[in-house]
C-alpha atoms as a PDB file:
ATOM      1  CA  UNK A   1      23.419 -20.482  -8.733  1.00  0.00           C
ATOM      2  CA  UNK A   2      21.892 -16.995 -10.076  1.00  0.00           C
ATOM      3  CA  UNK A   3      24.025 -14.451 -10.969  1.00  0.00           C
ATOM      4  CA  UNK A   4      24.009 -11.234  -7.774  1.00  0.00           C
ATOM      5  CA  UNK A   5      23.390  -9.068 -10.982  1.00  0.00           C
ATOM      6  CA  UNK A   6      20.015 -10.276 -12.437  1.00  0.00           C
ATOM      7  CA  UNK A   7      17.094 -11.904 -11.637  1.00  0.00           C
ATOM      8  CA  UNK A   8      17.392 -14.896 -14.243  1.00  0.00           C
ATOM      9  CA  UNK A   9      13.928 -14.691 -15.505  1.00  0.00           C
ATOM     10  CA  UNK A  10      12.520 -15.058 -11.879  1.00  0.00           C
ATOM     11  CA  UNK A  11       8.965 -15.236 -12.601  1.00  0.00           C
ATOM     12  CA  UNK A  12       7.415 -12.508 -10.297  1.00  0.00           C
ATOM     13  CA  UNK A  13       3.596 -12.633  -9.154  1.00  0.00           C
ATOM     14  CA  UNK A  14       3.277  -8.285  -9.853  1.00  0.00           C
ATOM     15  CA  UNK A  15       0.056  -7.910  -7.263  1.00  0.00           C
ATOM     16  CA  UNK A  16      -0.211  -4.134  -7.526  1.00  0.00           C
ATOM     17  CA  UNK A  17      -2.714  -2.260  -8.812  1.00  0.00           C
ATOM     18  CA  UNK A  18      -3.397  -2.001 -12.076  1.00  0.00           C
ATOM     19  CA  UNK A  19      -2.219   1.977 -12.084  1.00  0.00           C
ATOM     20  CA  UNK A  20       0.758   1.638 -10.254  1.00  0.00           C
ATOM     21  CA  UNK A  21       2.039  -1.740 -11.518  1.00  0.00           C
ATOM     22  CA  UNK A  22       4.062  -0.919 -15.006  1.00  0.00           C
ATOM     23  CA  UNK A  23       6.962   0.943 -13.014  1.00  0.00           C
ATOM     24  CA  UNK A  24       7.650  -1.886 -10.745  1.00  0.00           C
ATOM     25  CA  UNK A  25       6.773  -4.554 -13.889  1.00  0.00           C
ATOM     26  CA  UNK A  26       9.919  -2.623 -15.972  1.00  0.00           C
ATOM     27  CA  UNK A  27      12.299  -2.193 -12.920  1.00  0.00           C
ATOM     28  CA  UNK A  28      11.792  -6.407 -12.338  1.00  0.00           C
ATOM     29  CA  UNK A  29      12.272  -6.841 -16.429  1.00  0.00           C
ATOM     30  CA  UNK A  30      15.072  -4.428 -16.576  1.00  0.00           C
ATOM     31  CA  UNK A  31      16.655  -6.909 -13.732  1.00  0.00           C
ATOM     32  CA  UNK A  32      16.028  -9.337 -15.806  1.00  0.00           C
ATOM     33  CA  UNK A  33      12.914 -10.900 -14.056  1.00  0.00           C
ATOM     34  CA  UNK A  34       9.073 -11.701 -15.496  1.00  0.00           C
ATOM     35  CA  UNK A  35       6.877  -9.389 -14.137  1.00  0.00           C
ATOM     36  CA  UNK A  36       3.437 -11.533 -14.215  1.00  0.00           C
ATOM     37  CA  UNK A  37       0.695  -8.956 -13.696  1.00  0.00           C
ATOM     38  CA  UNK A  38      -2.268  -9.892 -11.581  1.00  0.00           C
ATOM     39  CA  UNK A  39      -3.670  -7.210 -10.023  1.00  0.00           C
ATOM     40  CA  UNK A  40      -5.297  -7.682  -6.793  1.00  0.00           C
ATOM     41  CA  UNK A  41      -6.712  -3.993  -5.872  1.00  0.00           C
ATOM     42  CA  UNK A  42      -9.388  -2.021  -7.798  1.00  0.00           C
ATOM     43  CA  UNK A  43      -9.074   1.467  -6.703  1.00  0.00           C
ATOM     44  CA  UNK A  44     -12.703   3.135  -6.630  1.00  0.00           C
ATOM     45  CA  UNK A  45     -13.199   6.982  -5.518  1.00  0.00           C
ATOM     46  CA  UNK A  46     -15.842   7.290  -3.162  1.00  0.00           C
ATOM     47  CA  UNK A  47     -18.617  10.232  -3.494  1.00  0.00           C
ATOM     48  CA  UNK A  48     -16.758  12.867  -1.310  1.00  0.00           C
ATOM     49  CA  UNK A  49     -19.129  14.894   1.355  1.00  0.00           C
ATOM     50  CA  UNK A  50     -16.680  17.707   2.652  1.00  0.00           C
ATOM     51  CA  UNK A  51     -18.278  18.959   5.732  1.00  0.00           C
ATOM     52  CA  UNK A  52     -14.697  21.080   7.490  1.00  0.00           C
ATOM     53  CA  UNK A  53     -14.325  24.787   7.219  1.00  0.00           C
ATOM     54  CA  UNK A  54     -10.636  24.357   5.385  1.00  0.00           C
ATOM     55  CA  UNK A  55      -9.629  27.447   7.373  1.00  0.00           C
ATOM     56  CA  UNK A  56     -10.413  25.721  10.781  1.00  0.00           C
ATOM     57  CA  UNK A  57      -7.881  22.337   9.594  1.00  0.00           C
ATOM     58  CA  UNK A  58      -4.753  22.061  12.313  1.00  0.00           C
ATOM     59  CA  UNK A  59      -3.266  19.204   9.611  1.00  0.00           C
ATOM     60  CA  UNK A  60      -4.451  17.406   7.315  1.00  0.00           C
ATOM     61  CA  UNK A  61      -2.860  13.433   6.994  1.00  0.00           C
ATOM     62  CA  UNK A  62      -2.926  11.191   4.147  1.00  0.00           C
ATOM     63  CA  UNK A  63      -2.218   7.514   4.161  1.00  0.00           C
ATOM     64  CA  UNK A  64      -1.695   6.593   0.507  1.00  0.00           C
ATOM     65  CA  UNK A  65      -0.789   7.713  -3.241  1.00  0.00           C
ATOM     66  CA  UNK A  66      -4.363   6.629  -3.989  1.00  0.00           C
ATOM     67  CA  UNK A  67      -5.636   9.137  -1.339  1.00  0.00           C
ATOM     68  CA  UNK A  68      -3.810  11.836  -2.145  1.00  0.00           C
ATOM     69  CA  UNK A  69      -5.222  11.644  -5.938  1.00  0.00           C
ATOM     70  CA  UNK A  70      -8.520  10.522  -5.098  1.00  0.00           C
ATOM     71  CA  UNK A  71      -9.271  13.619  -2.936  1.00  0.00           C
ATOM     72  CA  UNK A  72      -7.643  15.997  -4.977  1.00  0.00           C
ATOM     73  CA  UNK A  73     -10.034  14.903  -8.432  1.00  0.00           C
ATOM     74  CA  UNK A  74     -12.942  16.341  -5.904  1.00  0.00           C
ATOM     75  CA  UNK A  75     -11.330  19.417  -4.194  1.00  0.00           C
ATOM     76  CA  UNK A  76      -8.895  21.735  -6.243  1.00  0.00           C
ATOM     77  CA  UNK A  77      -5.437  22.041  -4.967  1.00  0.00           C
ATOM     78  CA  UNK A  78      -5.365  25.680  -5.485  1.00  0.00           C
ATOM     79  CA  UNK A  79      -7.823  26.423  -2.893  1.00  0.00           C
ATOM     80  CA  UNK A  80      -5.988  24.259  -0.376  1.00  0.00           C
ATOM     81  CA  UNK A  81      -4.587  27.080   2.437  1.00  0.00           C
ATOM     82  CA  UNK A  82      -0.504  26.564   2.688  1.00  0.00           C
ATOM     83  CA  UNK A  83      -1.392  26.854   6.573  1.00  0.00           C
ATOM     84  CA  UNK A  84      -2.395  23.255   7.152  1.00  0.00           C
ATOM     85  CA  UNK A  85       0.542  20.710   8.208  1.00  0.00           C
ATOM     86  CA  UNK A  86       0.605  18.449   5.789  1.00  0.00           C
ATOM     87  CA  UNK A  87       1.689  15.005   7.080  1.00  0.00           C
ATOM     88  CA  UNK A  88       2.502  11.634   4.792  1.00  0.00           C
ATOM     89  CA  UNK A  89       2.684   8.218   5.877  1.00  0.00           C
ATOM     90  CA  UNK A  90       5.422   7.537   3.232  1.00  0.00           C
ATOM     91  CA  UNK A  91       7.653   9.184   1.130  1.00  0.00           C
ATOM     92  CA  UNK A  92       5.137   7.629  -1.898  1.00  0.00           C
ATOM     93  CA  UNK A  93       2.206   9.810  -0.807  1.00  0.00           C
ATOM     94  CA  UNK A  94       4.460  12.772  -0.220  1.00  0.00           C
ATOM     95  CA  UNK A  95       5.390  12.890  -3.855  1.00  0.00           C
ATOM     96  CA  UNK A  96       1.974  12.436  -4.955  1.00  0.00           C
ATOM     97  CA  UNK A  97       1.127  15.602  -2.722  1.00  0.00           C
ATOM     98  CA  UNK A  98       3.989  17.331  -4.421  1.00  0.00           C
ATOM     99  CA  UNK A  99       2.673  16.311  -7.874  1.00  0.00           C
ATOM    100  CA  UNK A 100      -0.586  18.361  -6.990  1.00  0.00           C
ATOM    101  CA  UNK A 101       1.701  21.258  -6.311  1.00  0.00           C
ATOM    102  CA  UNK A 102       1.338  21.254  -2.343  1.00  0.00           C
ATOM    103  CA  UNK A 103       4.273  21.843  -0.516  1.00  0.00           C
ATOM    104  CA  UNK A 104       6.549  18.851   0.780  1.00  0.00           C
ATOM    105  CA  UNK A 105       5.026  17.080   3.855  1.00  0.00           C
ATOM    106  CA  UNK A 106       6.311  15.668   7.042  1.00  0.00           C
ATOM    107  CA  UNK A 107       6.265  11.955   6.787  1.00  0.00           C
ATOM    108  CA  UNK A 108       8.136   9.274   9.113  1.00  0.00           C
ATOM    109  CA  UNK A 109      11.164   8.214   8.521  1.00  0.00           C
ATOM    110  CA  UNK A 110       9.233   4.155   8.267  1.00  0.00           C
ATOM    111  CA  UNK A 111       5.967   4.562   6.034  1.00  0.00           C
ATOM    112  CA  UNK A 112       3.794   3.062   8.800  1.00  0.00           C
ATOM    113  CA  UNK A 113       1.010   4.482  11.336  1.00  0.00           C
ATOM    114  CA  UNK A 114       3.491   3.499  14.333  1.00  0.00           C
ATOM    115  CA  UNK A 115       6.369   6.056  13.023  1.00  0.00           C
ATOM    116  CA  UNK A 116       3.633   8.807  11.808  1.00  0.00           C
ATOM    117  CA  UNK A 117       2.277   8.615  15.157  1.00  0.00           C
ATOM    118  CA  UNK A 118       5.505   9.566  16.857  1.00  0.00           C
ATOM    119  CA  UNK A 119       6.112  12.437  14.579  1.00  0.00           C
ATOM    120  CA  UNK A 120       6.507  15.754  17.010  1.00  0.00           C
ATOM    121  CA  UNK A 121       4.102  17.904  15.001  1.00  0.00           C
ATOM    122  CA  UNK A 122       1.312  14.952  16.259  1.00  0.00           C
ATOM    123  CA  UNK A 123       2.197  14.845  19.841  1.00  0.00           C
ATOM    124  CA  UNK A 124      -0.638  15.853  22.269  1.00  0.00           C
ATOM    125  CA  UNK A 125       0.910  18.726  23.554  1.00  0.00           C
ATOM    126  CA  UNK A 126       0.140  19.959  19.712  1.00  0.00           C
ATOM    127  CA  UNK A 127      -2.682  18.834  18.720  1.00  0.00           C
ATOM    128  CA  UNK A 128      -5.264  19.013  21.887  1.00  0.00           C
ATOM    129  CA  UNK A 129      -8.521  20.523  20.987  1.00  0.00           C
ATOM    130  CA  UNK A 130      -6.993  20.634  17.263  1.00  0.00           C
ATOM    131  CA  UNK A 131      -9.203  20.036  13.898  1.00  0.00           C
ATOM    132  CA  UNK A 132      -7.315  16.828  12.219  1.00  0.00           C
ATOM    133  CA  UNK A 133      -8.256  15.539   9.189  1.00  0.00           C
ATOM    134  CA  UNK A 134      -7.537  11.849   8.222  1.00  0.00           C
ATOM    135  CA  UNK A 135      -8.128  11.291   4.218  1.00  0.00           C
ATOM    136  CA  UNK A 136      -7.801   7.158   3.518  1.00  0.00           C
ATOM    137  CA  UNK A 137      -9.045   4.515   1.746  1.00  0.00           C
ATOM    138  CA  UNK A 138     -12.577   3.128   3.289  1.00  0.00           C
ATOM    139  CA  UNK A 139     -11.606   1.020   6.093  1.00  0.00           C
ATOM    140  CA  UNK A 140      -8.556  -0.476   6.618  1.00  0.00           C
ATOM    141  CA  UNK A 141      -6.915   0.290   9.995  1.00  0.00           C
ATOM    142  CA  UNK A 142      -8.459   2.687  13.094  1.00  0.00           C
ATOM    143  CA  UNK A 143      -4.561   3.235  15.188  1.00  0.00           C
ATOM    144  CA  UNK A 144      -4.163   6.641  13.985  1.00  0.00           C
ATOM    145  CA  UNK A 145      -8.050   8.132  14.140  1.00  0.00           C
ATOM    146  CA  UNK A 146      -7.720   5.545  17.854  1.00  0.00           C
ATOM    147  CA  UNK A 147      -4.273   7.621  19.056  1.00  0.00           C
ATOM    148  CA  UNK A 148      -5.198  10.924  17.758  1.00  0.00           C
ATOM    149  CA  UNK A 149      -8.518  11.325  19.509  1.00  0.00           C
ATOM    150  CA  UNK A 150      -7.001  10.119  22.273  1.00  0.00           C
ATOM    151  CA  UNK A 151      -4.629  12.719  22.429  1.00  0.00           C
ATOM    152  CA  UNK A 152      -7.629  15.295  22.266  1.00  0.00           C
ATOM    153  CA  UNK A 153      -7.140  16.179  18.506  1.00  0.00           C
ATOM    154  CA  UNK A 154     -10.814  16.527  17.271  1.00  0.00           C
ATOM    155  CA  UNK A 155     -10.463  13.608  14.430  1.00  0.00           C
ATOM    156  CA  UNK A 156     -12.420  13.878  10.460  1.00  0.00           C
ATOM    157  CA  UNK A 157     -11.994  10.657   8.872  1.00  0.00           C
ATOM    158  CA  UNK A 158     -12.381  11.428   4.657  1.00  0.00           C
ATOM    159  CA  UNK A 159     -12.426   7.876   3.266  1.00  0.00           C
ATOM    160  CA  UNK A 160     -12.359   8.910  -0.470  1.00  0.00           C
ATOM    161  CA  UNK A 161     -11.810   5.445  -2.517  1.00  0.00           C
ATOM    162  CA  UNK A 162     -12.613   2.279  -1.809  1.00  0.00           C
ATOM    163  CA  UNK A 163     -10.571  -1.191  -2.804  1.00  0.00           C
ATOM    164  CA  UNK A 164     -12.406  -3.349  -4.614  1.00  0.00           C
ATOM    165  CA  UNK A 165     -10.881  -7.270  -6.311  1.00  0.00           C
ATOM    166  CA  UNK A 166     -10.938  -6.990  -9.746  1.00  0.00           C
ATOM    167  CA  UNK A 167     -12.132  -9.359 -11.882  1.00  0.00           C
ATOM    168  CA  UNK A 168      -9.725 -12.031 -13.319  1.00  0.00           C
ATOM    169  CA  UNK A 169     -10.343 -14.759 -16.075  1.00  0.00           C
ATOM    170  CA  UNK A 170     -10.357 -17.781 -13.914  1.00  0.00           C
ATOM    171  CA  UNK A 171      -8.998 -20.264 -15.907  1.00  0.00           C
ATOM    172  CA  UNK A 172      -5.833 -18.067 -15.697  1.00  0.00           C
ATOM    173  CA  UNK A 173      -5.969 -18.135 -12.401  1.00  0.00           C
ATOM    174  CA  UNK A 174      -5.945 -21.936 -12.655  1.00  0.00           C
ATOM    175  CA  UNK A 175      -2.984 -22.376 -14.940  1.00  0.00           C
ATOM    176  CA  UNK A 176      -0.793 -19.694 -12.709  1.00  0.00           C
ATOM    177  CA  UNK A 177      -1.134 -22.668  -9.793  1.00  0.00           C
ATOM    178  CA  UNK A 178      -1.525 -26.014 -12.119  1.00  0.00           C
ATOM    179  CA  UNK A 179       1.738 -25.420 -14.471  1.00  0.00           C
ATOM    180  CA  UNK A 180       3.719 -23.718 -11.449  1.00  0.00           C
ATOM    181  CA  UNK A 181       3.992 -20.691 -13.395  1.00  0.00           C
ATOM    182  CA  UNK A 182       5.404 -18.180 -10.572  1.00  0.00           C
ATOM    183  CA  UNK A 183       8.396 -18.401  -8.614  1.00  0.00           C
ATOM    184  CA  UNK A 184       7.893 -15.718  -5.752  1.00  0.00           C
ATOM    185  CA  UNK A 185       4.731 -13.189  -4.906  1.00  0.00           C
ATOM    186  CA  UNK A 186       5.106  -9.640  -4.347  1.00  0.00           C
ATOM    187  CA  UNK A 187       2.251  -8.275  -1.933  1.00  0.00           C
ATOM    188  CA  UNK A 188       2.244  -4.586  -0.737  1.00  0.00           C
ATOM    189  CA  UNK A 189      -1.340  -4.438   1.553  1.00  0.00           C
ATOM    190  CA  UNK A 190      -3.104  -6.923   3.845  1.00  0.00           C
ATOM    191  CA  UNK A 191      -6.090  -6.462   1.679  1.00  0.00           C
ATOM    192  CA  UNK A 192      -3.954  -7.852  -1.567  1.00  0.00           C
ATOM    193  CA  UNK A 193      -3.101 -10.784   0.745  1.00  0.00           C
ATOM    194  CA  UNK A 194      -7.219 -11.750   1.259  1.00  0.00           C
ATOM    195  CA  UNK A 195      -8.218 -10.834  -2.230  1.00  0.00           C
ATOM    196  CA  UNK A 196      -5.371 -13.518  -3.365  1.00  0.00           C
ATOM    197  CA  UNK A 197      -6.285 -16.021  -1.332  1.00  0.00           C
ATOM    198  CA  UNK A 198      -9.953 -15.572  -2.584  1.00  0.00           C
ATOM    199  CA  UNK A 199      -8.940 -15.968  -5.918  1.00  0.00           C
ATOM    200  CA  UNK A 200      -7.459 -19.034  -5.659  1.00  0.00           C
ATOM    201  CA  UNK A 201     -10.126 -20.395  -3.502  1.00  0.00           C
ATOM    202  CA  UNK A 202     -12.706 -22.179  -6.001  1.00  0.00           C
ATOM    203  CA  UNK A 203      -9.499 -24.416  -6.427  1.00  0.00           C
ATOM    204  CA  UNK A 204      -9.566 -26.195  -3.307  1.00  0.00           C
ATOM    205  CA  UNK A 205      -6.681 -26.946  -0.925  1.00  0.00           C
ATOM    206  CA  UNK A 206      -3.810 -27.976  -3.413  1.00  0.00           C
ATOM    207  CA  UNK A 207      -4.219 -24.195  -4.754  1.00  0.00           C
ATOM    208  CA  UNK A 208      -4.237 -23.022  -1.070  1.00  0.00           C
ATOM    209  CA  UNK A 209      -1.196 -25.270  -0.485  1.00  0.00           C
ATOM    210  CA  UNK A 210       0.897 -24.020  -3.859  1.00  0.00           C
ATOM    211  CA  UNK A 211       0.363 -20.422  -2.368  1.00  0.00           C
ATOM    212  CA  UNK A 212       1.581 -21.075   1.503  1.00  0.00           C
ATOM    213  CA  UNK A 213       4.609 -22.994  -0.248  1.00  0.00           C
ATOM    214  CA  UNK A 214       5.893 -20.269  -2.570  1.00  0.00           C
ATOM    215  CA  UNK A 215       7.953 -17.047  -1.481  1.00  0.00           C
ATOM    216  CA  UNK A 216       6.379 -14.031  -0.840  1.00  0.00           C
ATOM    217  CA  UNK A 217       8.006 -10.375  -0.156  1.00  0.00           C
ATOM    218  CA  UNK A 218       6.205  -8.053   1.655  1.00  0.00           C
ATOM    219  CA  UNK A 219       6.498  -4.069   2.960  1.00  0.00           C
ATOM    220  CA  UNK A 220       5.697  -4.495   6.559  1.00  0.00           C
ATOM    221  CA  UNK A 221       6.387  -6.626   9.356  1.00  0.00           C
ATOM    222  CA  UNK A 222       2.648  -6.400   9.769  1.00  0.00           C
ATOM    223  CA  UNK A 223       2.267  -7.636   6.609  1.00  0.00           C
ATOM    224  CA  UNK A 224       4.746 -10.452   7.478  1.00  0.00           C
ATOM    225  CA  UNK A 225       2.682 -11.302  10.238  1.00  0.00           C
ATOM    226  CA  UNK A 226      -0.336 -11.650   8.587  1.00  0.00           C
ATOM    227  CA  UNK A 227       1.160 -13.540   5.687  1.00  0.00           C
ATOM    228  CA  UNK A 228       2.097 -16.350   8.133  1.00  0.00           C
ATOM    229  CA  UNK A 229      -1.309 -16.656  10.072  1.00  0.00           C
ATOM    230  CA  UNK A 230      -2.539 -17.350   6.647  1.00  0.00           C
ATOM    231  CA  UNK A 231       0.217 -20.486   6.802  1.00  0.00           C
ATOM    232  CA  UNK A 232       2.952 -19.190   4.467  1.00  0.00           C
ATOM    233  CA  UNK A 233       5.991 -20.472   5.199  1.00  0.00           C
ATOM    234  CA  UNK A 234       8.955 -18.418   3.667  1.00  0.00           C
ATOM    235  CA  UNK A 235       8.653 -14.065   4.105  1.00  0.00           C
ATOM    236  CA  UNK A 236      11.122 -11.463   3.134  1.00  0.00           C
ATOM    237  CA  UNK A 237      10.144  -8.061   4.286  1.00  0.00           C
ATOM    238  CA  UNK A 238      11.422  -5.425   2.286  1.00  0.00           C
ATOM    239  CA  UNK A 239      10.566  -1.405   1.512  1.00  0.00           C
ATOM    240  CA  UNK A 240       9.030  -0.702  -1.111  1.00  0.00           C
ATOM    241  CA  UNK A 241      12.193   1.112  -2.926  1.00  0.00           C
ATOM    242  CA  UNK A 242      14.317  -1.920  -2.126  1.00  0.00           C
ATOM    243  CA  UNK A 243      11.871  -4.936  -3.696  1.00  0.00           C
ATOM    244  CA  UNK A 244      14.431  -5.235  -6.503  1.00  0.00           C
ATOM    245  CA  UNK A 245      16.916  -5.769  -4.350  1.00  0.00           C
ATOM    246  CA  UNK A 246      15.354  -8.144  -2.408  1.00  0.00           C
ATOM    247  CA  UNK A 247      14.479  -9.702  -5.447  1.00  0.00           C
ATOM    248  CA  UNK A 248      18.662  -9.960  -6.369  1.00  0.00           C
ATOM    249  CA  UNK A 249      19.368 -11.246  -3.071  1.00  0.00           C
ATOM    250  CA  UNK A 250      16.481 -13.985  -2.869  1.00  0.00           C
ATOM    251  CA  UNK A 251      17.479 -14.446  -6.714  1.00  0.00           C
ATOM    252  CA  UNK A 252      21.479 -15.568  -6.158  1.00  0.00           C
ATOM    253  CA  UNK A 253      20.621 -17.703  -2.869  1.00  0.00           C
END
């Protein structure tokens, strides 16, 4: 049995981004894990066409780290007025806000759409006939822009990057499946999840069926969800600040 202190040299599939991978990479090696890097997002700005008056914004809401830097290499921080609520779907994004000098946002106490969306600055007794701004990633999920129109809040979606796969070598993709080389797969986005399972693909079913059979954690029960409609059988859901010790506990089991 592994010790409750260190990961062993747990061999960790590292899925994030390229940019934000080395911080969890060290925190898994200083546990005494193997962080093996395979990055399954490609973070690409989008060209951003800024129609709003910034003086007419109610709040402004953004849904990710990459978001918040994305729009802020287009539009300088300084000219941002203080006025505008700033909201954060995680406590992530509301330190990259604060890393552009903005003032600390209001974000939900669970980094999700469902807990922003019950936040009382967003309830429809505030924000009827309101100029919101939503500044994401192209795509990805409609609940908030759905919930806040609803509520009469007159909706701007920014998308201002886009997620692209990156490209791998494949015959390391091949060996990571063939020699068994990874013990359990970190995945922190739905569209991680696809791009991994296209990766693998060219490799027909006995790659498919080494990735349903290994152990994944995941940030979301969403995520959780999705991960077993794809036919994976073991999911620990986690937050992001606690993968480590996820990692311990799955680790010593």
């Amino acid at each position: 049995m592994h010790s409750v202190h260190t990961l062993e040299k747990l061999r960790v599939l590292n899925t994030r981004p390229k940019q934000q991978a080395s911080s969890l990479a060290q925190a898994i090696e200083d546990a005494g894990g193997i962080s093996i890097n395979l990055p399954l997002l490609e973070i690409k700005p989008t060209e951003i066409i800024w129609k709003k008056n910034l003086n007419n914004i109610y709040a402004a809401i953004f849904t990710s780290p990459n978001a918040v830097h994305a729009f802020f290499a287009s539009i300088a921080p300084q000219i941002w007025p203080h006025k505008i609520k700033l909201l954060a779907i995680g406590q992530g994004t509301a330190q990259a806000l604060m890393q552009h000098g903005l003032p600390a946002p209001t974000c939900p106490k669970q980094p999700n759409s469902e807990h922003l969306l019950m936040l009382d600055v967003l309830h429809t007794s505030q924000i009827q006939n309101k100029n919101i701004v939503l500044i994401k990633g192209l795509g990805g999920r409609t609940l908030i822009n759905t919930a806040l129109t609803a509520r009469g809040a007159d909706v701007s979606i920014l998308a201002v990057y886009q997620r692209a796969l990156p490209q791998h070598n494949k015959k390391r993709i091949q060996t990571l499946w063939y020699e068994d080389a990874v013990d359990i797969i970190l995945i922190t986005s739905e569209t991680a999840l696809v791009h991994l399972f296209k990766l693998f693909e060219p490799f027909g079913e006995e790659a498919r069926a080494w990735l349903c059979g290994k152990p994944y954690v995941v940030i979301s029960e969403r995520l959780r969800k999705a991960a077993y409609e794809r036919g994976i059988h073991t999911v620990i859901v986690s937050s992001y600040e606690r993968i480590i010790h996820q990692l311990l506990s799955y680790s010593s089991s």
